[in-house]
N, C-alpha and C. Protein backbone atom coordinates (compact mmCIF):
# COMPACT_ATOMS: atom_id res chain seq x y z
N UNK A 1 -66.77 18.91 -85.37
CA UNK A 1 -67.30 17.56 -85.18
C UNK A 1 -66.22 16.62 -84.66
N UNK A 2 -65.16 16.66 -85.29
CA UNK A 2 -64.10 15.87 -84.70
C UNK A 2 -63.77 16.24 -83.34
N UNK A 3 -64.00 17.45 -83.11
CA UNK A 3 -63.32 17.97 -81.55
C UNK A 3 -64.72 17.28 -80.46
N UNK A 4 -65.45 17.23 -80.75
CA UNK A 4 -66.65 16.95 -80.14
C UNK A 4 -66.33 15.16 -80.08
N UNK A 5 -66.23 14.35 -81.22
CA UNK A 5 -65.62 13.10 -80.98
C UNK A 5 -64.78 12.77 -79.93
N UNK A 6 -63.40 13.46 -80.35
CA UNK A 6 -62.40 13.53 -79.15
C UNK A 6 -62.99 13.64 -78.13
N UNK A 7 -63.73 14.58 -77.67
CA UNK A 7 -63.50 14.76 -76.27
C UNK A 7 -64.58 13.77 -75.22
N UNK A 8 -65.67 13.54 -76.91
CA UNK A 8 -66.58 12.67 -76.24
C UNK A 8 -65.39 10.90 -75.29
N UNK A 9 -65.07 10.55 -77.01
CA UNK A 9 -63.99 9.24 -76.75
C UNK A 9 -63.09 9.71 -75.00
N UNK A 10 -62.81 11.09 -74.77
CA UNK A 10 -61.79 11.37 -73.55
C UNK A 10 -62.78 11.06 -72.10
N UNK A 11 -63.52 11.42 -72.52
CA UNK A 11 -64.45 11.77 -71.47
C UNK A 11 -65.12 9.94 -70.83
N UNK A 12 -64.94 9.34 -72.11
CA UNK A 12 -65.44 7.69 -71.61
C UNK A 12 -64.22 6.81 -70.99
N UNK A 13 -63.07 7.48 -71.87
CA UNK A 13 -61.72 6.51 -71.15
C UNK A 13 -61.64 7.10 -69.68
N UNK A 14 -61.66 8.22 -69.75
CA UNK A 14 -61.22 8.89 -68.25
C UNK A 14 -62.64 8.25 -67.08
N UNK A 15 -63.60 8.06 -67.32
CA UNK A 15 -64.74 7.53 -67.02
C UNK A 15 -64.91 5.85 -66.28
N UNK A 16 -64.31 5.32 -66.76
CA UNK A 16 -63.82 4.10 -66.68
C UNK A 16 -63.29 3.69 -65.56
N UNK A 17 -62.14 4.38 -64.96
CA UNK A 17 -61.42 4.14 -63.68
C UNK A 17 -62.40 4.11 -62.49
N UNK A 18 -63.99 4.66 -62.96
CA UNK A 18 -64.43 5.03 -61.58
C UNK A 18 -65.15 3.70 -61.88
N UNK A 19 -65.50 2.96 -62.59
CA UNK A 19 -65.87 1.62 -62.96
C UNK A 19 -65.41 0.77 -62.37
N UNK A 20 -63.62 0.63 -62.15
CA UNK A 20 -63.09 -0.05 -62.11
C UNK A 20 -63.44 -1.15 -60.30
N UNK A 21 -63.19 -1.94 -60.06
CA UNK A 21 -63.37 -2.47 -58.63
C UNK A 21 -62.01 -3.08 -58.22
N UNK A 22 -61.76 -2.93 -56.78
CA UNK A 22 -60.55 -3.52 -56.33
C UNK A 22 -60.60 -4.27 -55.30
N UNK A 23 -61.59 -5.47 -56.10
CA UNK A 23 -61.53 -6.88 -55.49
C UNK A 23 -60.24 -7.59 -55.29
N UNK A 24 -59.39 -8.13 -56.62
CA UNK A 24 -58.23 -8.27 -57.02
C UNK A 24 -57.38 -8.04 -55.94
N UNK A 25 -57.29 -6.44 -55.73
CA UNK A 25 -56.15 -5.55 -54.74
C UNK A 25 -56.49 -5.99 -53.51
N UNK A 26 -57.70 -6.46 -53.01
CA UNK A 26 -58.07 -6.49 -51.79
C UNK A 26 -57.71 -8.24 -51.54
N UNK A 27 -58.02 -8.94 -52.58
CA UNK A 27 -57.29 -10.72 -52.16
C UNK A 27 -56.39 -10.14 -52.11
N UNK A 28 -55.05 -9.43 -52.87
CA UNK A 28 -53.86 -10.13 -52.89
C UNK A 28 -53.72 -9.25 -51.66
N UNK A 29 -53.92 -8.10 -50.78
CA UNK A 29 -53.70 -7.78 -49.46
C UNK A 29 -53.68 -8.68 -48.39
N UNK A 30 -55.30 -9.38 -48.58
CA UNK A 30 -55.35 -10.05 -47.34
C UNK A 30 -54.15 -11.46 -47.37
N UNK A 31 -53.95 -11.93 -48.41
CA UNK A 31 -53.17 -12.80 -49.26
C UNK A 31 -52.10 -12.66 -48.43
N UNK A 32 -50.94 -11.31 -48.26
CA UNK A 32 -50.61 -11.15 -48.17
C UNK A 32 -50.22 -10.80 -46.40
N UNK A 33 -51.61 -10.51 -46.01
CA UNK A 33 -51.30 -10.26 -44.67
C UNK A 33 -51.32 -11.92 -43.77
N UNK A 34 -52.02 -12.70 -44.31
CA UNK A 34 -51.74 -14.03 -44.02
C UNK A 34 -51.24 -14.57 -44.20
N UNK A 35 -50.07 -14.33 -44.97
CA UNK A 35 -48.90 -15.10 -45.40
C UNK A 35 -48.02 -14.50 -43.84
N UNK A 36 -48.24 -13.48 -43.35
CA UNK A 36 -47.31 -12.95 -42.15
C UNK A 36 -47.61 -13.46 -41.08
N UNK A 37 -48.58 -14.54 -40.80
CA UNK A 37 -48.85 -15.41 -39.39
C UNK A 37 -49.71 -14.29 -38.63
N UNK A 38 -50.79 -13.66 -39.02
CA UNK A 38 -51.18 -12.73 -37.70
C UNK A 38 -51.62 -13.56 -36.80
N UNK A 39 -52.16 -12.29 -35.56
CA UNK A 39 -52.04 -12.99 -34.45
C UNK A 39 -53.54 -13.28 -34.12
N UNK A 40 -54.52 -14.06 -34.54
CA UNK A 40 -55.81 -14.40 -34.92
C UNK A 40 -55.81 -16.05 -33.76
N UNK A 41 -56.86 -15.75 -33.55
CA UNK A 41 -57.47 -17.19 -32.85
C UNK A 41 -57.19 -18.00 -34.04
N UNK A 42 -57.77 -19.23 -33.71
CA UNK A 42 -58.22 -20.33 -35.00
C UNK A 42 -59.30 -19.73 -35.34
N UNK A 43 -60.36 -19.55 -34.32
CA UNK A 43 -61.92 -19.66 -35.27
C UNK A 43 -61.72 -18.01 -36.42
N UNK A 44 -60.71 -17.07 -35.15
CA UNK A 44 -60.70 -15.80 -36.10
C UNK A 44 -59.96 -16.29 -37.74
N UNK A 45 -59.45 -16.70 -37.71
CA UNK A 45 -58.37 -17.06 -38.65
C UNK A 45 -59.18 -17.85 -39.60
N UNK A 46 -60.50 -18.66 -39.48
CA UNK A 46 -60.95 -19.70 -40.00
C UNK A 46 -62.11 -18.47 -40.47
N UNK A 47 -62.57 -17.69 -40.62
CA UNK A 47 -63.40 -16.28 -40.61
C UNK A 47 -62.69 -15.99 -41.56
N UNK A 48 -61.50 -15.49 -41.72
CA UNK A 48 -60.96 -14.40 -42.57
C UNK A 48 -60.49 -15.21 -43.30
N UNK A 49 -60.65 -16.23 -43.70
CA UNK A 49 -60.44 -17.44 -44.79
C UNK A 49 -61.56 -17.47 -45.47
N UNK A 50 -62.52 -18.04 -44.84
CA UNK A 50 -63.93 -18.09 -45.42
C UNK A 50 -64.48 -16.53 -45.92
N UNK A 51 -64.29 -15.80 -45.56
CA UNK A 51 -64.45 -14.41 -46.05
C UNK A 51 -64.04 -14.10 -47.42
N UNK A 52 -63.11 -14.10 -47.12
CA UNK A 52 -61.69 -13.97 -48.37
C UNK A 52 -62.14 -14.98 -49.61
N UNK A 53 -62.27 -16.45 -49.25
CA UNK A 53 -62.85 -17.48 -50.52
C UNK A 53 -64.58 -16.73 -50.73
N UNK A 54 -65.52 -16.56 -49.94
CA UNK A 54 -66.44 -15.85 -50.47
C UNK A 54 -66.53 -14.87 -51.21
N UNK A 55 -65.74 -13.72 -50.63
CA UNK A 55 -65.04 -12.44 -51.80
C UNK A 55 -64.80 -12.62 -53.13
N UNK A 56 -63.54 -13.86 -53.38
CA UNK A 56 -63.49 -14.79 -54.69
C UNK A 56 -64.29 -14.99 -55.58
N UNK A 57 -65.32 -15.69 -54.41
CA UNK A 57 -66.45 -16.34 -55.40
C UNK A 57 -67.43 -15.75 -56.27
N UNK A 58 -67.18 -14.54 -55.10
CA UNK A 58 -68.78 -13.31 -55.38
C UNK A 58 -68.16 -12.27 -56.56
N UNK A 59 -66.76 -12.09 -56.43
CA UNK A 59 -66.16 -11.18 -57.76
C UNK A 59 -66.49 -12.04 -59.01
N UNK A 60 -65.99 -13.57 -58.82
CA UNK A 60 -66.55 -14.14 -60.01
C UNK A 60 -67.42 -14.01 -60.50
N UNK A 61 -68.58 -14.00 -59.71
CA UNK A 61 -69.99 -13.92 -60.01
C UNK A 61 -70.55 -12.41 -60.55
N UNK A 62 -69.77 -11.70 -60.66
CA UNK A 62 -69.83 -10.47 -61.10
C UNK A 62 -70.37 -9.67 -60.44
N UNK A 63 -70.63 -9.76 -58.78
CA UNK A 63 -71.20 -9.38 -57.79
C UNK A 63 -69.99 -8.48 -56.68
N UNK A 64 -69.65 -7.25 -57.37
CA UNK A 64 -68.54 -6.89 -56.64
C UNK A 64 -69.36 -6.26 -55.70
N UNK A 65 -69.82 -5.35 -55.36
CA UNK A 65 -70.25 -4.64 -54.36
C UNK A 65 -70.19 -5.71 -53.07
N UNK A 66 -70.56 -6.68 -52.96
CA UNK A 66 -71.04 -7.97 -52.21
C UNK A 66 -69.44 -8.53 -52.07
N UNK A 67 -68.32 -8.72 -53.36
CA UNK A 67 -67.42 -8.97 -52.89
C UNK A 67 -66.63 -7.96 -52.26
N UNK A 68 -66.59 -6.80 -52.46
CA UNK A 68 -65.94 -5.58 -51.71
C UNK A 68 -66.73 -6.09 -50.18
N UNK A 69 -67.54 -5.81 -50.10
CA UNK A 69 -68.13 -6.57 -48.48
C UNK A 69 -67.71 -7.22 -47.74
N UNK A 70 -67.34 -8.27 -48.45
CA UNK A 70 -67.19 -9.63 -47.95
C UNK A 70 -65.50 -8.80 -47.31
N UNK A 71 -64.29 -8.51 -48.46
CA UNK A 71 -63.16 -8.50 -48.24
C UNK A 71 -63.03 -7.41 -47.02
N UNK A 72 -63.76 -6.46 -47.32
CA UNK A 72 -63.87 -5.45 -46.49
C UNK A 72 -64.22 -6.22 -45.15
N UNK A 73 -64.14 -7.24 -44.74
CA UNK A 73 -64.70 -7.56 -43.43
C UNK A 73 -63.53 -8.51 -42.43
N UNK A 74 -63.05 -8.94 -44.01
CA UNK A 74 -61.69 -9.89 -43.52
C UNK A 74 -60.41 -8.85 -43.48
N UNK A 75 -60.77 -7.96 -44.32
CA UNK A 75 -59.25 -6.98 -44.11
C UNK A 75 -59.26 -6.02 -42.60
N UNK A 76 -60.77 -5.73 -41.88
CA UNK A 76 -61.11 -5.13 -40.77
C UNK A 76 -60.53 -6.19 -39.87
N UNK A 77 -61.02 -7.95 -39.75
CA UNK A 77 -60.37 -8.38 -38.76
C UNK A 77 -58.86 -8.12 -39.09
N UNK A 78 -58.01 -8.27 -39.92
CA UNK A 78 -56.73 -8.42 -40.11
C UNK A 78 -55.99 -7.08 -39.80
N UNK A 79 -56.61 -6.11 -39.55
CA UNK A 79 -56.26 -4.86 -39.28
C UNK A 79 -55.49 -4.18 -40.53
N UNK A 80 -56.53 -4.50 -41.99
CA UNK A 80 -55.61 -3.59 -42.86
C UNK A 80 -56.71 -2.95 -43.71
């Protein structure tokens, strides 16, 4: 019974990571790639801003799939 516990408890921690979302990882990239001046129009540049604050908003909202989207669109213009 205990071994059956264990492995149940192993089986939920290890479980978890695929839960996890990398909204977070994806601001502080683009974060990061705009801190380096790319080489973006204005309006491009004014896009991958508004993207990026939507991403924000929508992780807040507990809407990651939608914020993975969003970032995923500003990290494509930014080429990362």
């Amino acid at each position: 019974m205990k071994m059956r516990l264990l492995l149940v408890a192993l089986a939920a921690v290890m479980s978890t990571s695929a839960w996890a979302r990398h909204c977070p990882k994806d601001m502080k990239a683009i974060d990061a790639a705009l801190a380096e001046h790319p080489q973006l129009s204005a309006e491009e540049m004014d896009e991958v801003k508004k993207l990026r604050a939507e991403g924000e908003e929508l992780h807040k909202a507990g809407k990651h799939p939608e914020s993975e989207a969003s970032l995923a669109k500003a990290m494509k213009m930014l080429g990362i």
